[in-house]
Every structure is written in structure tokens, then in C-alpha cells.
N, C-alpha and C. Protein backbone atom coordinates (compact mmCIF):
# COMPACT_ATOMS: atom_id res chain seq x y z
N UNK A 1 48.89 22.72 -15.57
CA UNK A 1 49.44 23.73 -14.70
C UNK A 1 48.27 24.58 -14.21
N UNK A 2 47.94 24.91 -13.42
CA UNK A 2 46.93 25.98 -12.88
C UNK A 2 47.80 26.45 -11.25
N UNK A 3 46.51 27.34 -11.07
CA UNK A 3 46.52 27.91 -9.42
C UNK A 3 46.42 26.99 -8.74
N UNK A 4 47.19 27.11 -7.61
CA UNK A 4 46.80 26.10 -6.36
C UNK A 4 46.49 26.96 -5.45
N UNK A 5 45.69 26.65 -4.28
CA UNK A 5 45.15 27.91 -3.27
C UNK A 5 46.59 29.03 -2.58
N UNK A 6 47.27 28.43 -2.71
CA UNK A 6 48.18 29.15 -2.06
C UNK A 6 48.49 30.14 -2.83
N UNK A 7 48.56 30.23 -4.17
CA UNK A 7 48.77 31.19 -5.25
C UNK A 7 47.47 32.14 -5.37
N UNK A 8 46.24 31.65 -5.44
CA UNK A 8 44.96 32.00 -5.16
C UNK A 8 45.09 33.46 -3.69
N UNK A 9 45.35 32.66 -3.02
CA UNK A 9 45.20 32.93 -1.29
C UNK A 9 46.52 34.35 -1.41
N UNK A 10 47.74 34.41 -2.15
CA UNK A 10 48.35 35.44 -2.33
C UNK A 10 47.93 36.95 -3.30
N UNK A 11 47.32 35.81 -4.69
CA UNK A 11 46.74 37.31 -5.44
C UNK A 11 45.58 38.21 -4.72
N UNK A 12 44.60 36.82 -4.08
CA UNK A 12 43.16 37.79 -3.16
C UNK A 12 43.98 38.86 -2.21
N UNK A 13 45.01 38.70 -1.42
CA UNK A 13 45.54 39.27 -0.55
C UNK A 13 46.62 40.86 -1.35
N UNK A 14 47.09 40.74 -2.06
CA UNK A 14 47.32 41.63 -3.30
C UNK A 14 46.45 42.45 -3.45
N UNK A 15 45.38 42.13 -4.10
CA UNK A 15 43.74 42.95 -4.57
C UNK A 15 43.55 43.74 -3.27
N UNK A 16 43.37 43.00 -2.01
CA UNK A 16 42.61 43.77 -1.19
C UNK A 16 43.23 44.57 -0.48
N UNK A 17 44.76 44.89 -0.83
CA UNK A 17 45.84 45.85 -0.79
C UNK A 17 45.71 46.35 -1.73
N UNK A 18 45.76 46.61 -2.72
CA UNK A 18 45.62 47.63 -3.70
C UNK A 18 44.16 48.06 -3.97
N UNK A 19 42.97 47.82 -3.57
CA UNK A 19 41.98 48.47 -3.65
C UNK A 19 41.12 48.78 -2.67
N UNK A 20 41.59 48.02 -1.37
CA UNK A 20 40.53 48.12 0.17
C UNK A 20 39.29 47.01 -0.22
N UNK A 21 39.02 46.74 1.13
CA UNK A 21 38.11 45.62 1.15
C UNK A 21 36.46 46.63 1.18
N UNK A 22 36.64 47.82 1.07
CA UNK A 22 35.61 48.38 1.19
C UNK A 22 35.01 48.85 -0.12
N UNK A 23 36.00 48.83 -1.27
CA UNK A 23 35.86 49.11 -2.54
C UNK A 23 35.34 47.65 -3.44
N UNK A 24 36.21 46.83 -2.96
CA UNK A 24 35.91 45.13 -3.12
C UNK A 24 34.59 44.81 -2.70
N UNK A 25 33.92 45.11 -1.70
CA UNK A 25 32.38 44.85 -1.56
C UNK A 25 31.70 45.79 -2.79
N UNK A 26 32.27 46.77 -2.82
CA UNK A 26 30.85 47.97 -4.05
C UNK A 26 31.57 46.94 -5.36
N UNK A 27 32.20 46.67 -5.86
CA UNK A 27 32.59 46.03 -6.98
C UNK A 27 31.77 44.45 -6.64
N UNK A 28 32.00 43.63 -6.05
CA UNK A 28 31.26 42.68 -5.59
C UNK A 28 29.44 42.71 -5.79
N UNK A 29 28.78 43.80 -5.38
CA UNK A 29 27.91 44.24 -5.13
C UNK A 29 26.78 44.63 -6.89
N UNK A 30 27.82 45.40 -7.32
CA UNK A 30 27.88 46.07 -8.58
C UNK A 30 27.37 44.98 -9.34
N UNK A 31 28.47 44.11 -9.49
CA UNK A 31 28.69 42.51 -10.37
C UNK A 31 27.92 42.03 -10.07
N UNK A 32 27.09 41.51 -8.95
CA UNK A 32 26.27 40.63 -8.56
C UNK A 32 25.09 41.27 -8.75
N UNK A 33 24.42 42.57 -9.59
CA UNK A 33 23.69 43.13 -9.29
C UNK A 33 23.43 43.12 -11.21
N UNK A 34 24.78 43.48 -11.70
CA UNK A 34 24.75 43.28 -13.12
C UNK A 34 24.45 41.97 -13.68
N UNK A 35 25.13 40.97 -12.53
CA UNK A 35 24.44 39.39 -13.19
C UNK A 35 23.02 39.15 -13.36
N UNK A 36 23.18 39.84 -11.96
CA UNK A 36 21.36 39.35 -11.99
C UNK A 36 20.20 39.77 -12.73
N UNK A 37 20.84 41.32 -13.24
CA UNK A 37 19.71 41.40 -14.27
C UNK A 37 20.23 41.53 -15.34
N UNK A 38 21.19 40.23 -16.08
CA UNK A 38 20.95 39.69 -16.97
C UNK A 38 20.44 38.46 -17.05
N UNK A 39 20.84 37.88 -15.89
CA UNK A 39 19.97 36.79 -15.68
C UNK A 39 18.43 37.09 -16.26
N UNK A 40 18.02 37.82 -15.42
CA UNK A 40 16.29 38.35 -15.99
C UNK A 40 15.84 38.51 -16.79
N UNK A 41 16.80 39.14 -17.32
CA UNK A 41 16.60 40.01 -18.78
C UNK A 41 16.57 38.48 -19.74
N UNK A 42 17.91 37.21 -19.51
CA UNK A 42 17.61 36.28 -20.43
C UNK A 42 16.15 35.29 -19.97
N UNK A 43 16.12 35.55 -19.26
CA UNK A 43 15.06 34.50 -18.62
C UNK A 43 13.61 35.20 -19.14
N UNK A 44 13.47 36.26 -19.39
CA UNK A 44 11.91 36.92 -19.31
C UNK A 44 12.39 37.06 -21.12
N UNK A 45 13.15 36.48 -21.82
CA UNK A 45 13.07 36.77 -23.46
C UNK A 45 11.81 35.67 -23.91
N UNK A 46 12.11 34.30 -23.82
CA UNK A 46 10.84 33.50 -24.33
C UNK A 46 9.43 33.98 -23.36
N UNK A 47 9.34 34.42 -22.30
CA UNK A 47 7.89 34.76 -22.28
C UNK A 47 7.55 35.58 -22.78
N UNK A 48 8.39 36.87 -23.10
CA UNK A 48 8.06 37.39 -23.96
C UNK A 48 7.62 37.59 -25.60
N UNK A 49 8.98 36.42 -25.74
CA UNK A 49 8.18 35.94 -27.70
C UNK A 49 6.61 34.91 -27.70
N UNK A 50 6.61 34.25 -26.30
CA UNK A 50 5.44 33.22 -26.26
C UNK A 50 3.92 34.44 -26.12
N UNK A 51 3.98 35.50 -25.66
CA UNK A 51 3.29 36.36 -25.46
C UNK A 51 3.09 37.34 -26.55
N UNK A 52 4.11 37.23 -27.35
CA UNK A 52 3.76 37.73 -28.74
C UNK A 52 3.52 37.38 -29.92
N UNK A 53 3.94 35.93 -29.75
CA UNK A 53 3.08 34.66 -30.96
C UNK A 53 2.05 34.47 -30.52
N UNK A 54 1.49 34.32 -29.30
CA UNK A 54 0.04 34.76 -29.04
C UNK A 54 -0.92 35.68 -29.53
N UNK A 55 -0.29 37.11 -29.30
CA UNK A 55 -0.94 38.06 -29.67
C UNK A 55 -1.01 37.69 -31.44
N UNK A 56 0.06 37.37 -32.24
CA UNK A 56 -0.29 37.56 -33.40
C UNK A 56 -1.03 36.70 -33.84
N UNK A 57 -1.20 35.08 -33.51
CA UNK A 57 -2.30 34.08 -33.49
C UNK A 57 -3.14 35.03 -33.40
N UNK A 58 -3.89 34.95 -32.38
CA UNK A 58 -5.21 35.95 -31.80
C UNK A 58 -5.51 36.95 -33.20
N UNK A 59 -4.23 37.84 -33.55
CA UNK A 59 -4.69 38.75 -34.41
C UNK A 59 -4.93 37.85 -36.24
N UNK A 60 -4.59 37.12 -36.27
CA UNK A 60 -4.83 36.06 -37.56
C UNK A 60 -6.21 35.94 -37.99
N UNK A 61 -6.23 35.28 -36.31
CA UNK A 61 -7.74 34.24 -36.24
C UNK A 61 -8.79 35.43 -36.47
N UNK A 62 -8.37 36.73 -35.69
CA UNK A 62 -10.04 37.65 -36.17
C UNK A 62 -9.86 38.04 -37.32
N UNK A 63 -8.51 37.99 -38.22
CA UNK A 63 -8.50 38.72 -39.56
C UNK A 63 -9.49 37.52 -40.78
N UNK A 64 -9.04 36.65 -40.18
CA UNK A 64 -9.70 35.39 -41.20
C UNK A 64 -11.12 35.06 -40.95
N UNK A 65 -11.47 35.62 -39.93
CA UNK A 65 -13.01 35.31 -39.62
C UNK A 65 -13.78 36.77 -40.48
């Protein structure tokens, strides 16, 4: 059982009666703005641990010398 567009095509039309299509873009906007920097945020985690198993290598190697 799911949505078929026509059910789809009635709730979108619902929403943009009860909130304006002008509120629907800043919510749109918002969301797409929150994805993206989590996107980033997950994407920049391993360069960041690769950049800090570095540093602590590095700090090893002069402790042992």
C-alpha cells in the first residue's frame, strides 16, 4: 500500500495552504542548509582523525629519538 501521486499531489497542495509557499521556501532553504552542513561536518571527521594520527606519529617519533 503506499502513496500514489495523486495522494502526494493533494497533501503538497494542503501544506501550501496551511503554511504559504513563501514560508515553504524559508523551511526548504533552512533544511537544505542544515543538510549540508552536516554533510561537512561528516565528511571533514576522517581528515580530521588522519591529521591527528599524524600529529601523534610525528610526536612518538621525536619522543623516541
Amino acid at each position: 500500500m503506499g502513496f500514489g501521486w495523486q495522494e502526494l499531489l493533494i497533501i503538497a497542495v494542503i501544506v501550501a495552504l496551511v503554511f504559504g509557499t513563501k514560508k515553504l521556501r524559508n523551511i526548504g532553504s533552512d533544511l537544505g542548509g542544515a543538510v549540508k552542513g552536516f554533510k561537512e561536518s561528516v565528511g571533514s571527521e576522517p581528515q580530521d582523525q588522519a591529521v591527528a594520527d599524524s600529529d601523534t606519529a610525528v610526536e612518538k617519533k621525536a619522543v623516541a629519538e
